[in-house]
C-alpha atoms as a PDB file:
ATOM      1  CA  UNK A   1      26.799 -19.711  37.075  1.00  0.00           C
ATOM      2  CA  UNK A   2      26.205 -16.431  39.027  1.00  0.00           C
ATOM      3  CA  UNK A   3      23.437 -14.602  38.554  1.00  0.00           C
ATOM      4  CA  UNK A   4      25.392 -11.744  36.831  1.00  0.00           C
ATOM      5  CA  UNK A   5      26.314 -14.022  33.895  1.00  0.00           C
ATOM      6  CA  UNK A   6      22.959 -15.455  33.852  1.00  0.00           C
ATOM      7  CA  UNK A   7      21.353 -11.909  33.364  1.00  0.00           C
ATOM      8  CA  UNK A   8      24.024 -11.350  30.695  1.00  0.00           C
ATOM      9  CA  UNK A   9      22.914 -14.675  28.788  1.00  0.00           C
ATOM     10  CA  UNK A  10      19.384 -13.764  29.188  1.00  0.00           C
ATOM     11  CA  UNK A  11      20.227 -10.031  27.707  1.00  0.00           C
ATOM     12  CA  UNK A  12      22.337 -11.772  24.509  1.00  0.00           C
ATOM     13  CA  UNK A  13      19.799 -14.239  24.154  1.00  0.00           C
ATOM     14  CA  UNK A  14      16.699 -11.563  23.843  1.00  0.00           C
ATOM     15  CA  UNK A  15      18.910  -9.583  21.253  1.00  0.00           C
ATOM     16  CA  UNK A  16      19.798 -12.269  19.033  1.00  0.00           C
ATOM     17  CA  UNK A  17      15.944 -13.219  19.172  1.00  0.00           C
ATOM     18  CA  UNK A  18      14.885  -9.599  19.058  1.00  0.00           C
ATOM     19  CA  UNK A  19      17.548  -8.965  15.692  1.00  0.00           C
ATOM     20  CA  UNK A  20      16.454 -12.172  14.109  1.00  0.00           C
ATOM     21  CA  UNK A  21      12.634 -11.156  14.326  1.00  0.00           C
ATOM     22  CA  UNK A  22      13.597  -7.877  12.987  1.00  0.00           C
ATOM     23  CA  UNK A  23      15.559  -9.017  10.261  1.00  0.00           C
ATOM     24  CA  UNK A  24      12.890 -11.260   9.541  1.00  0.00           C
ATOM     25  CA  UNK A  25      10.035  -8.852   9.474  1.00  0.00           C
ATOM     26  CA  UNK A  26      11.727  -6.524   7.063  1.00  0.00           C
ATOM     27  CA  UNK A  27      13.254  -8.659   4.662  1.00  0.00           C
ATOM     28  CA  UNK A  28      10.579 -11.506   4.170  1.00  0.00           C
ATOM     29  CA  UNK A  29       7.648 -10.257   2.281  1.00  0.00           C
ATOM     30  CA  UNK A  30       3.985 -11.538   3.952  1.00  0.00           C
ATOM     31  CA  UNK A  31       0.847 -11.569   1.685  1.00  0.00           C
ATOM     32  CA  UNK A  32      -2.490 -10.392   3.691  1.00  0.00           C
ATOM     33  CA  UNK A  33      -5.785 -11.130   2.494  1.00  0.00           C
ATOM     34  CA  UNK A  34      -9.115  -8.667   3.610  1.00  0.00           C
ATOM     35  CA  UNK A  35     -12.754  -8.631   1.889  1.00  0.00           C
ATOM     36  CA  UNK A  36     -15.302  -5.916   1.416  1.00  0.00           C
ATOM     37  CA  UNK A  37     -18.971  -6.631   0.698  1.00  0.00           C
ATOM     38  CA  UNK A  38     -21.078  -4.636  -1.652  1.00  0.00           C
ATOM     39  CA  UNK A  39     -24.793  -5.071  -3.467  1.00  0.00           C
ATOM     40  CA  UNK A  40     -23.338  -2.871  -6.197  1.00  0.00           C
ATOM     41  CA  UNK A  41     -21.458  -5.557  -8.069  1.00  0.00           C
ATOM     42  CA  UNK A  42     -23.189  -8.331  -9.321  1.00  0.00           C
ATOM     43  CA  UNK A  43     -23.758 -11.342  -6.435  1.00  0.00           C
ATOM     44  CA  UNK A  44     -21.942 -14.011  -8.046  1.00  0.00           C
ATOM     45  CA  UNK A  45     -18.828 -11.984  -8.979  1.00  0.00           C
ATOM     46  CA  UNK A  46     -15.621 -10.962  -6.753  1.00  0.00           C
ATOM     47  CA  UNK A  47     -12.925  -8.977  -7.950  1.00  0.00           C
ATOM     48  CA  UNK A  48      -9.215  -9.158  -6.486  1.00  0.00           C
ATOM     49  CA  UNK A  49      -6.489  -6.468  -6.328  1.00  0.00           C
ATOM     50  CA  UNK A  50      -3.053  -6.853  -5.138  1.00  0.00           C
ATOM     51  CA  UNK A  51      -2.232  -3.449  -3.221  1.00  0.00           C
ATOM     52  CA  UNK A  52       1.531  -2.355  -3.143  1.00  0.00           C
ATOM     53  CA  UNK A  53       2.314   0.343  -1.155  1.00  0.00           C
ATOM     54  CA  UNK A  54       5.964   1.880   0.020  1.00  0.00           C
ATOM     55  CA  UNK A  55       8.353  -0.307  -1.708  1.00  0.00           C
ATOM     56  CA  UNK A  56      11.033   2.966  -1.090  1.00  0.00           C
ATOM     57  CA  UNK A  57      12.620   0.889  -3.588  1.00  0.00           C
ATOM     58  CA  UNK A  58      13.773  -2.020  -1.590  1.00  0.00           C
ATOM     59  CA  UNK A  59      14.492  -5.480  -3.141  1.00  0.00           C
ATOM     60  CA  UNK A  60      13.216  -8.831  -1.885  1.00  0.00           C
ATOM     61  CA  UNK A  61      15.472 -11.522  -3.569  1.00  0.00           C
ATOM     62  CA  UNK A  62      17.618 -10.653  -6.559  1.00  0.00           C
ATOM     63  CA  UNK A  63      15.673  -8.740  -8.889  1.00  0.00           C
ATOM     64  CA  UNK A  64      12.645  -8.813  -6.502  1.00  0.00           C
ATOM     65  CA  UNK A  65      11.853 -12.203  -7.404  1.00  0.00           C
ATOM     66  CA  UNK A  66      10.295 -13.279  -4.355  1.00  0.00           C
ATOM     67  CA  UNK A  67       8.093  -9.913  -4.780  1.00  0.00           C
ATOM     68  CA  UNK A  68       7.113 -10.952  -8.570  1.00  0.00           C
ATOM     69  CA  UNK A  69       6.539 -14.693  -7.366  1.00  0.00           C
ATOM     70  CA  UNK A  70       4.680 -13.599  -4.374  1.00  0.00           C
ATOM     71  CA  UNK A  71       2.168 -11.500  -6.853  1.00  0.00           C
ATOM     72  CA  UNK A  72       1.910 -13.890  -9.401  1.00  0.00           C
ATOM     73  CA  UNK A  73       0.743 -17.003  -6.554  1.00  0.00           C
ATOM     74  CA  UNK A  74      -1.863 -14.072  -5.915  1.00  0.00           C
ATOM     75  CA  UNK A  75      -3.389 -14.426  -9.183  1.00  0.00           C
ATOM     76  CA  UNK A  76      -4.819 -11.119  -8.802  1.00  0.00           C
ATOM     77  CA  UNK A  77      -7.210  -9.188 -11.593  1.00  0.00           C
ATOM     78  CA  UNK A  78      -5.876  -5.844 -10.966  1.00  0.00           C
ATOM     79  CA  UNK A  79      -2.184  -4.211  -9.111  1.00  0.00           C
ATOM     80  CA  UNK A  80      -3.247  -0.984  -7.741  1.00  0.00           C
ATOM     81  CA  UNK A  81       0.532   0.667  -6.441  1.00  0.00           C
ATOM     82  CA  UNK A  82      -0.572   3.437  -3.472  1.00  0.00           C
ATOM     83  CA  UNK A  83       2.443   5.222  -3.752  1.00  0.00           C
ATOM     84  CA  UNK A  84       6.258   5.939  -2.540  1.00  0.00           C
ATOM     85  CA  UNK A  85       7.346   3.267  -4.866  1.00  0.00           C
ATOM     86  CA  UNK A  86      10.830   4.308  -4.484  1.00  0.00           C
ATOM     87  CA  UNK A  87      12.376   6.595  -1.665  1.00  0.00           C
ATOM     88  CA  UNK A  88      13.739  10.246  -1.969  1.00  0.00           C
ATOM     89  CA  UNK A  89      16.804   9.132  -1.695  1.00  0.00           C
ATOM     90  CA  UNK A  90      16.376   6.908  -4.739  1.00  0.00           C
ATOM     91  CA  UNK A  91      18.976   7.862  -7.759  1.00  0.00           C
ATOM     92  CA  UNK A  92      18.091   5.529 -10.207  1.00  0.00           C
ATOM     93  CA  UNK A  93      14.798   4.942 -11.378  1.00  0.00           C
ATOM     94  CA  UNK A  94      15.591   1.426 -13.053  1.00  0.00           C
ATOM     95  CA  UNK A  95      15.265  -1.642 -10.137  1.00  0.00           C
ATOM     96  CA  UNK A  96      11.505  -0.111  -9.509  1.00  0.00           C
ATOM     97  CA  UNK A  97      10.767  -0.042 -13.651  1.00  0.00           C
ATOM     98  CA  UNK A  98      12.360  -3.670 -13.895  1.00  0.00           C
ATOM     99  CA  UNK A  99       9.631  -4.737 -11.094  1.00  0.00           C
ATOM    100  CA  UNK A 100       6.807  -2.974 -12.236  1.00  0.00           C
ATOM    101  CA  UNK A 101       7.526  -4.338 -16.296  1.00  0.00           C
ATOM    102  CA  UNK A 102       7.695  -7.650 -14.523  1.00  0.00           C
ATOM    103  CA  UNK A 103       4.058  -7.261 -12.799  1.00  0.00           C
ATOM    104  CA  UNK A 104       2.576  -6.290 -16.117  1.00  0.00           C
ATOM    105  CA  UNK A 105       3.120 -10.203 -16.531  1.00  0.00           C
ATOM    106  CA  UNK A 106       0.650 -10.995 -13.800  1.00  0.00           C
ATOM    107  CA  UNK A 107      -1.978  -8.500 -14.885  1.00  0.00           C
ATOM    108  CA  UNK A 108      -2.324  -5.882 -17.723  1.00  0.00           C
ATOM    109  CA  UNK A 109      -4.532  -3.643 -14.995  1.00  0.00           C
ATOM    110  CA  UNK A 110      -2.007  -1.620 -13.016  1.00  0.00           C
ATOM    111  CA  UNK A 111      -2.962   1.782 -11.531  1.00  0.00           C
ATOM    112  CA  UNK A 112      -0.260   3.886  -9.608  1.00  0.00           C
ATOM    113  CA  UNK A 113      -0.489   6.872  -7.539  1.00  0.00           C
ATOM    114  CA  UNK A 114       2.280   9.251  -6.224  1.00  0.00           C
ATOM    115  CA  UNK A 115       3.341   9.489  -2.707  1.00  0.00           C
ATOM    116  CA  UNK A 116       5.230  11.812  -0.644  1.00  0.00           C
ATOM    117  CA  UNK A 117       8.563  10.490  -1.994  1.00  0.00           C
ATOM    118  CA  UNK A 118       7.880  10.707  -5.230  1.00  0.00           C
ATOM    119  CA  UNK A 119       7.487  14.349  -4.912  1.00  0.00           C
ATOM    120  CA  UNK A 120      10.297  14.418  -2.750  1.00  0.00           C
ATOM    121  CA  UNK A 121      12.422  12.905  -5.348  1.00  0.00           C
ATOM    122  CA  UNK A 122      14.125  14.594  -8.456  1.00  0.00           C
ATOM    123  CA  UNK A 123      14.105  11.861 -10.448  1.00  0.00           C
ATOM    124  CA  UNK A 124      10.493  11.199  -9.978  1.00  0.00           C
ATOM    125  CA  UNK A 125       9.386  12.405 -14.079  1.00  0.00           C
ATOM    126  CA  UNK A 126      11.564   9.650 -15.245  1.00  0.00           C
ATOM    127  CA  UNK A 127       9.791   6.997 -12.824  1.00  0.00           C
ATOM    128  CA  UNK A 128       6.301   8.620 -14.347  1.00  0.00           C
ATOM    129  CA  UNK A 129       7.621   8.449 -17.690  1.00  0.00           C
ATOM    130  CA  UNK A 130       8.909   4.857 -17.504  1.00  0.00           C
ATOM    131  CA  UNK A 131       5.992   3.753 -15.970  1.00  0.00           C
ATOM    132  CA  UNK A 132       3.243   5.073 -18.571  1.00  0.00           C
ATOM    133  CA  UNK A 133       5.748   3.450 -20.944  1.00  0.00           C
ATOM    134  CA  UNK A 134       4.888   0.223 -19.612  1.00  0.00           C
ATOM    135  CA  UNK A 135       1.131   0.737 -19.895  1.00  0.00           C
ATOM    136  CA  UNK A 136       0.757   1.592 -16.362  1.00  0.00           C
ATOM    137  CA  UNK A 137      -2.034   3.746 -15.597  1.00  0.00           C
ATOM    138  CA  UNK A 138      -1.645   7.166 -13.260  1.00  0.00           C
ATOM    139  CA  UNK A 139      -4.513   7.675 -11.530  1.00  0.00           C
ATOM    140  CA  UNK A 140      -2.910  11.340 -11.239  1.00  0.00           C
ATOM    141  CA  UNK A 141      -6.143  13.238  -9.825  1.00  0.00           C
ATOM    142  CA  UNK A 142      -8.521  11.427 -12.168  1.00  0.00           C
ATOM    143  CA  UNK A 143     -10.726   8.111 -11.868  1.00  0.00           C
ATOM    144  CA  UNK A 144     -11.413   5.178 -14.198  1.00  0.00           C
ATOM    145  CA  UNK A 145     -13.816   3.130 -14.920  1.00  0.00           C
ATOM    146  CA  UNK A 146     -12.756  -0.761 -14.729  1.00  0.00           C
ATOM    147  CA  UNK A 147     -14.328  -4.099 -15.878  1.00  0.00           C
ATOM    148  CA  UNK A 148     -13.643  -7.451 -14.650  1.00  0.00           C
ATOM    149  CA  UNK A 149     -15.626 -10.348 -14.269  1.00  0.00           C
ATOM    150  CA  UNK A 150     -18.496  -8.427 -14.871  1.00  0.00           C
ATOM    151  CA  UNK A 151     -18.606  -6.526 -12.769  1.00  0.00           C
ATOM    152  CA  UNK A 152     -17.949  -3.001 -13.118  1.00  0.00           C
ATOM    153  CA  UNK A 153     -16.511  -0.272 -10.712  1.00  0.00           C
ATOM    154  CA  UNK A 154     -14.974   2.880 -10.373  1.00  0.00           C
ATOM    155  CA  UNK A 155     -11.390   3.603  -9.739  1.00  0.00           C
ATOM    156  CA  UNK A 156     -10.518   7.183  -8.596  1.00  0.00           C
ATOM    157  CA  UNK A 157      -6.806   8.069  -7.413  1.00  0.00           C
ATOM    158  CA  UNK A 158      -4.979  11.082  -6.385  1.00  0.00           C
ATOM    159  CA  UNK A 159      -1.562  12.555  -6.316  1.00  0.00           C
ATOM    160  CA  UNK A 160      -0.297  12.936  -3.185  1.00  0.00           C
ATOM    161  CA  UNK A 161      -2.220  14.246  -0.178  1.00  0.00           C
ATOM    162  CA  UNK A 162       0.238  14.535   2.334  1.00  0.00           C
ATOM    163  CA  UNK A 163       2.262  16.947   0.223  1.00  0.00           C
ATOM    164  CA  UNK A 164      -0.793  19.020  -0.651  1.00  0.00           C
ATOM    165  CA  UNK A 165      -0.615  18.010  -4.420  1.00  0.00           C
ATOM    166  CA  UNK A 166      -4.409  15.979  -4.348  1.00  0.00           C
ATOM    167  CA  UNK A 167      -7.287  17.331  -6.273  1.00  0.00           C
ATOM    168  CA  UNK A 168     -10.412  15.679  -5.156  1.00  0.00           C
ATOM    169  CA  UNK A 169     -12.942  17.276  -7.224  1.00  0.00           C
ATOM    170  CA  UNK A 170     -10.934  16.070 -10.530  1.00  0.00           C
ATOM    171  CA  UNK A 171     -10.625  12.665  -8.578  1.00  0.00           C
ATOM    172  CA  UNK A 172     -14.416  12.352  -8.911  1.00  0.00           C
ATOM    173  CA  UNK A 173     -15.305  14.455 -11.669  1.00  0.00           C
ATOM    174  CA  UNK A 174     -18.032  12.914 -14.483  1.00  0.00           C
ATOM    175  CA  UNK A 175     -17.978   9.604 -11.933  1.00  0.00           C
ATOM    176  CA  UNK A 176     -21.157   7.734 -12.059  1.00  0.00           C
ATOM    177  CA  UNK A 177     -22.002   6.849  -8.691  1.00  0.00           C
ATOM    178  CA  UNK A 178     -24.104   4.158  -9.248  1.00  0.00           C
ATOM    179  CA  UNK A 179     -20.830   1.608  -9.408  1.00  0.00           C
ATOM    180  CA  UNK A 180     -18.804   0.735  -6.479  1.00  0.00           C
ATOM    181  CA  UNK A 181     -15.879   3.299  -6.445  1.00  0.00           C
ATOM    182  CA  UNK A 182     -12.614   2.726  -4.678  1.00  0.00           C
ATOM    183  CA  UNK A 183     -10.387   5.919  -4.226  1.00  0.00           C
ATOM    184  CA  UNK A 184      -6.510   5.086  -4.107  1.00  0.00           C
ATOM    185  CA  UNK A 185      -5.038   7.665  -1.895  1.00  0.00           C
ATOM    186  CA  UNK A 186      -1.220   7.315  -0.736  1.00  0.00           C
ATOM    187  CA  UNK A 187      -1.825   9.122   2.796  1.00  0.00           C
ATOM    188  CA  UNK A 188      -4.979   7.785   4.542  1.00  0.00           C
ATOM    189  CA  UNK A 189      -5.822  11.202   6.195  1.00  0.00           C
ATOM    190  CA  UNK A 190      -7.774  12.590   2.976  1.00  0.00           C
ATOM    191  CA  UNK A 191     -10.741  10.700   4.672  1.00  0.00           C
ATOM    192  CA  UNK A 192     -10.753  14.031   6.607  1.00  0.00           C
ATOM    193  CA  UNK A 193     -11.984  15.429   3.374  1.00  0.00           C
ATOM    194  CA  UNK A 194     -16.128  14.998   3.240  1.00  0.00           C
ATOM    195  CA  UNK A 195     -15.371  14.104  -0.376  1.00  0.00           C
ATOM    196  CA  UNK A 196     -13.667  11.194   0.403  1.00  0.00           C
ATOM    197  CA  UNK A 197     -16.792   9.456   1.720  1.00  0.00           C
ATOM    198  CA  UNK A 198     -18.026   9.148  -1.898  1.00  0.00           C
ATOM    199  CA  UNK A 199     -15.993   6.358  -2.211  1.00  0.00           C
ATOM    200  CA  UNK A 200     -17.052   3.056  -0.884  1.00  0.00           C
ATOM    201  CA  UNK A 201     -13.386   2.236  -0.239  1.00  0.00           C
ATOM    202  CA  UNK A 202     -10.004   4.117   0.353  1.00  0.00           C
ATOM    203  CA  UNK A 203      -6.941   2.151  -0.295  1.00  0.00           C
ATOM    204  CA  UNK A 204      -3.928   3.626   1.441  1.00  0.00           C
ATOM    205  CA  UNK A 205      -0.292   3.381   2.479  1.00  0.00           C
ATOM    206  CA  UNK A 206       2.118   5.649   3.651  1.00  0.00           C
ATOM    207  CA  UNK A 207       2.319   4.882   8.004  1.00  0.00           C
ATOM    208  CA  UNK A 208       4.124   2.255   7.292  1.00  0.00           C
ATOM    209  CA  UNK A 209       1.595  -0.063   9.981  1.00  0.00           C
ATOM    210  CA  UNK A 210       3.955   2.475  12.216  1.00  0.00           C
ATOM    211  CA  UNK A 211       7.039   0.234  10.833  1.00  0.00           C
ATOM    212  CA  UNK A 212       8.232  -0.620  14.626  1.00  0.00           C
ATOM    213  CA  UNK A 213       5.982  -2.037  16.880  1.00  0.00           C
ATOM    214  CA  UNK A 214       5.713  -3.289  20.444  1.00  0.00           C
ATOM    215  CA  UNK A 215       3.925  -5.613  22.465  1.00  0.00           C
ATOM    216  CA  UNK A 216       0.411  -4.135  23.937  1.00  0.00           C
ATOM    217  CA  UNK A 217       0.967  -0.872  23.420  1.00  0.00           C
ATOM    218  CA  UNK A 218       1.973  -1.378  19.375  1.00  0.00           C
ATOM    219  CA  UNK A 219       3.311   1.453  17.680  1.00  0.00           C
ATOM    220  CA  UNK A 220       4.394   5.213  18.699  1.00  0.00           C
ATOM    221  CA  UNK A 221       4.989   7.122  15.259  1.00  0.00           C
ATOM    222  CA  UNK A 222       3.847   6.593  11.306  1.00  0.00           C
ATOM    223  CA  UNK A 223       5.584   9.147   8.886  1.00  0.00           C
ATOM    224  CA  UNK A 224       5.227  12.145   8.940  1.00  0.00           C
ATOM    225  CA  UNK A 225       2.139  12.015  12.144  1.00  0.00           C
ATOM    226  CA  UNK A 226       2.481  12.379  15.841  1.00  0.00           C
ATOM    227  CA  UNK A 227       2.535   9.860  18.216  1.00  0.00           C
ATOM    228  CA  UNK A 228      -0.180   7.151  18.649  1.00  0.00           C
ATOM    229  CA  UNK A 229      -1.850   8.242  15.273  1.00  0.00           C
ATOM    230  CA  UNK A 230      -5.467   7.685  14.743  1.00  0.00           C
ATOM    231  CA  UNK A 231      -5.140   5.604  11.526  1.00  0.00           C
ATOM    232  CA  UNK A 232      -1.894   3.235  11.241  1.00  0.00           C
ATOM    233  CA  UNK A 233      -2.651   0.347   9.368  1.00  0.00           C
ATOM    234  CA  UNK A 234      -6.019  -2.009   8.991  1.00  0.00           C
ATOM    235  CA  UNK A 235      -9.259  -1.557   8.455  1.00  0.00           C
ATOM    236  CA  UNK A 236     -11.928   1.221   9.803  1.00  0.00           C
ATOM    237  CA  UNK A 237     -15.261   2.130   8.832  1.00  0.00           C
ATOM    238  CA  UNK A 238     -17.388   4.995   8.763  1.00  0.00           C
ATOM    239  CA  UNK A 239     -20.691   6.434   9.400  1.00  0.00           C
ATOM    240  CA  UNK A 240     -20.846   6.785   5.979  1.00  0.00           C
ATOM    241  CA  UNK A 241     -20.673   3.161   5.129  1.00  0.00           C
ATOM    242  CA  UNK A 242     -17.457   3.753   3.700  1.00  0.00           C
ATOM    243  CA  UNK A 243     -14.158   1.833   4.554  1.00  0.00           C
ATOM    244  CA  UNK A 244     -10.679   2.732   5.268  1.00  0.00           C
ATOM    245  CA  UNK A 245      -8.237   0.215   4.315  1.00  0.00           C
ATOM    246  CA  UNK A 246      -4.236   0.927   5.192  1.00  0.00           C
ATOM    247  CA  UNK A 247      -1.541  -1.267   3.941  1.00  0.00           C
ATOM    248  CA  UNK A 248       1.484  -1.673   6.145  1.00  0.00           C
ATOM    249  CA  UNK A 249       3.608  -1.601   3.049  1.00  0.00           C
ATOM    250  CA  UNK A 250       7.184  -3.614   2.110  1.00  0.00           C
ATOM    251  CA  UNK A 251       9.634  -1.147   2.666  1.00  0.00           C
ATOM    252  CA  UNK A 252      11.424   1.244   4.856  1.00  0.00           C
ATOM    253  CA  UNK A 253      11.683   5.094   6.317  1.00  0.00           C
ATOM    254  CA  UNK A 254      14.107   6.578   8.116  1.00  0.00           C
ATOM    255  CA  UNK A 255      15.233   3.662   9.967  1.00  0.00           C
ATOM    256  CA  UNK A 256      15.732   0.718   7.517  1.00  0.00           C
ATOM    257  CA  UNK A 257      13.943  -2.008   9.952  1.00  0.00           C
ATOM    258  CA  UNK A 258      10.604  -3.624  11.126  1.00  0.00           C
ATOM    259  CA  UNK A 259       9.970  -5.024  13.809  1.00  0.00           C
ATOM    260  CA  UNK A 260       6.097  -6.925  14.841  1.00  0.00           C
ATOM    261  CA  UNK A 261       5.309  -5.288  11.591  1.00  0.00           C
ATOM    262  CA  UNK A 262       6.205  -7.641   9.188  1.00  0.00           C
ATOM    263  CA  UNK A 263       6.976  -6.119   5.004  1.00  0.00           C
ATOM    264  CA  UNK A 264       3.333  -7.456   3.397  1.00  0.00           C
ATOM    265  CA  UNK A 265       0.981  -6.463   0.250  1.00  0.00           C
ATOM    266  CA  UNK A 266      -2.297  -7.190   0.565  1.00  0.00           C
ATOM    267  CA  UNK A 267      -5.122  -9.033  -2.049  1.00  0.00           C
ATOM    268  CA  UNK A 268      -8.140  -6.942  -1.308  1.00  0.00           C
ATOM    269  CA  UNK A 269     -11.289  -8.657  -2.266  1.00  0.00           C
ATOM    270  CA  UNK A 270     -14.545  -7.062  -3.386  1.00  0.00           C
ATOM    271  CA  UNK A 271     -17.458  -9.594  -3.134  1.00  0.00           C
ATOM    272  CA  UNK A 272     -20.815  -8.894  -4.491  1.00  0.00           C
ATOM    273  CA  UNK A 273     -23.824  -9.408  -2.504  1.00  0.00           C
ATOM    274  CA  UNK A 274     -27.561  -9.756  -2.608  1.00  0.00           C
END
């Protein structure tokens, strides 16, 4: 064989591997695991939320099963949803209330709050509508207090931050700040606002984990940020004491692929400590 036609086999070769990856990473769902420390929750307790974060209203199996099956083997005590549940785009509101009615299964605790693409949506009232209907709760610019296990913490969220449509004093307002307090933010740049380090934790979504990556030098753009953006997905902490954590999310923008960025929720695990 000449060495033409081997460089040719060695070009098909990498872009069956490279589509199959691809494929892989966006339409197989991965469940992450990371755990936060506090002494402001009793020692012996731990409580366990399953983040979901930028669905855009994709489906993983037929009716999302794999997504409901994937939740429920994470025996979680709480959902908290950070936002862009379904995609502008998105005409009917129905596949993401089927899901969500489906999660109430796995917990009664689910907290939601908006994303860009909810506001960029004009169907978005009848998502809100259908999803307080269900018992979901909308963190909409306001904070809850939440039991389980004994252990008691706060639960702040706010509407969208990216689009301007946040409010953190009401986030915080009559919060007693002697319980751990977790602020659900859809963009994870509101921890440019000083009130944002009042929360021991920010849960957030929206870059997607930069939703294409490469090898070494990982991703270029998130949504709606410039190249090589400061926060993309993980974990980072703060003078503070305060944490970031950013959920790569399950779905899609823009261009409907991953790639080294695999679709994933994450159980995020607050452990009590003396």
């Amino acid at each position: 064989m000449t060495k033409k036609r081997w460089l040719l086999l060695i070009l098909v070769i990498a872009a069956v591997a490279i589509g199959a990856k691809s494929y892989y990473d966006t339409n197989v769902l991965h469940t992450g695991d990371v755990t936060f420390t506090t002494g402001e929750i009793p020692a012996d307790t731990s409580i366990r939320m399953l983040q979901i974060s930028d669905v855009h209203n994709k489906q993983f199996g037929g009716d999302n099963q794999a997504l409901i099956h994937a939740a429920e083997n994470a025996d979680p005590d709480m959902i908290v949803v950070t936002g862009d549940l379904v995609d502008k785009g998105t005409s009917s509101m129905e596949p993401m209330l089927q899901l969500m009615e489906a999660l109430t299964n796995v917990t009664e605790k689910i907290y939601f709050v908006t994303g860009n693409h909810e506001y960029d949506n004009p169907h978005t009232q009848t998502l809100l509508e259908g999803l307080k209907e269900r018992g979901i709760t909308i963190l909409d610019n306001t904070n809850r207090q939440v039991e389980v296990n004994g252990a008691v913490i706060n639960l702040a969220g706010i509407d969208d931050h990216y689009t301007n449509h946040d409010n953190m004093t009401g986030a915080f307002q009559g919060i007693n700040e002697e319980h751990y307090t977790i602020l659900l933010s859809h963009a994870p740049l509101v921890v440019r606002d000083e009130t944002a380090a009042r929360a021991d934790l920010v849960l957030s979504g929206h870059t997607h984990g930069r939703q294409v990556r490469f090898p070494i030098i990982g991703g270029l753009i998130s949504p709606g940020e410039k190249l090589f953006p400061t926060y993309d997905k993980g974990t980072y902490s703060f003078a503070s004491g305060s944490h970031l954590y950013i959920d790569s999310g399950l779905g899609t923008s823009v261009l409907p692929i991953r790639f080294l960025n695999q679709s994933q929720m994450t159980v995020v695990t607050v452990e009590g400590q003396t």
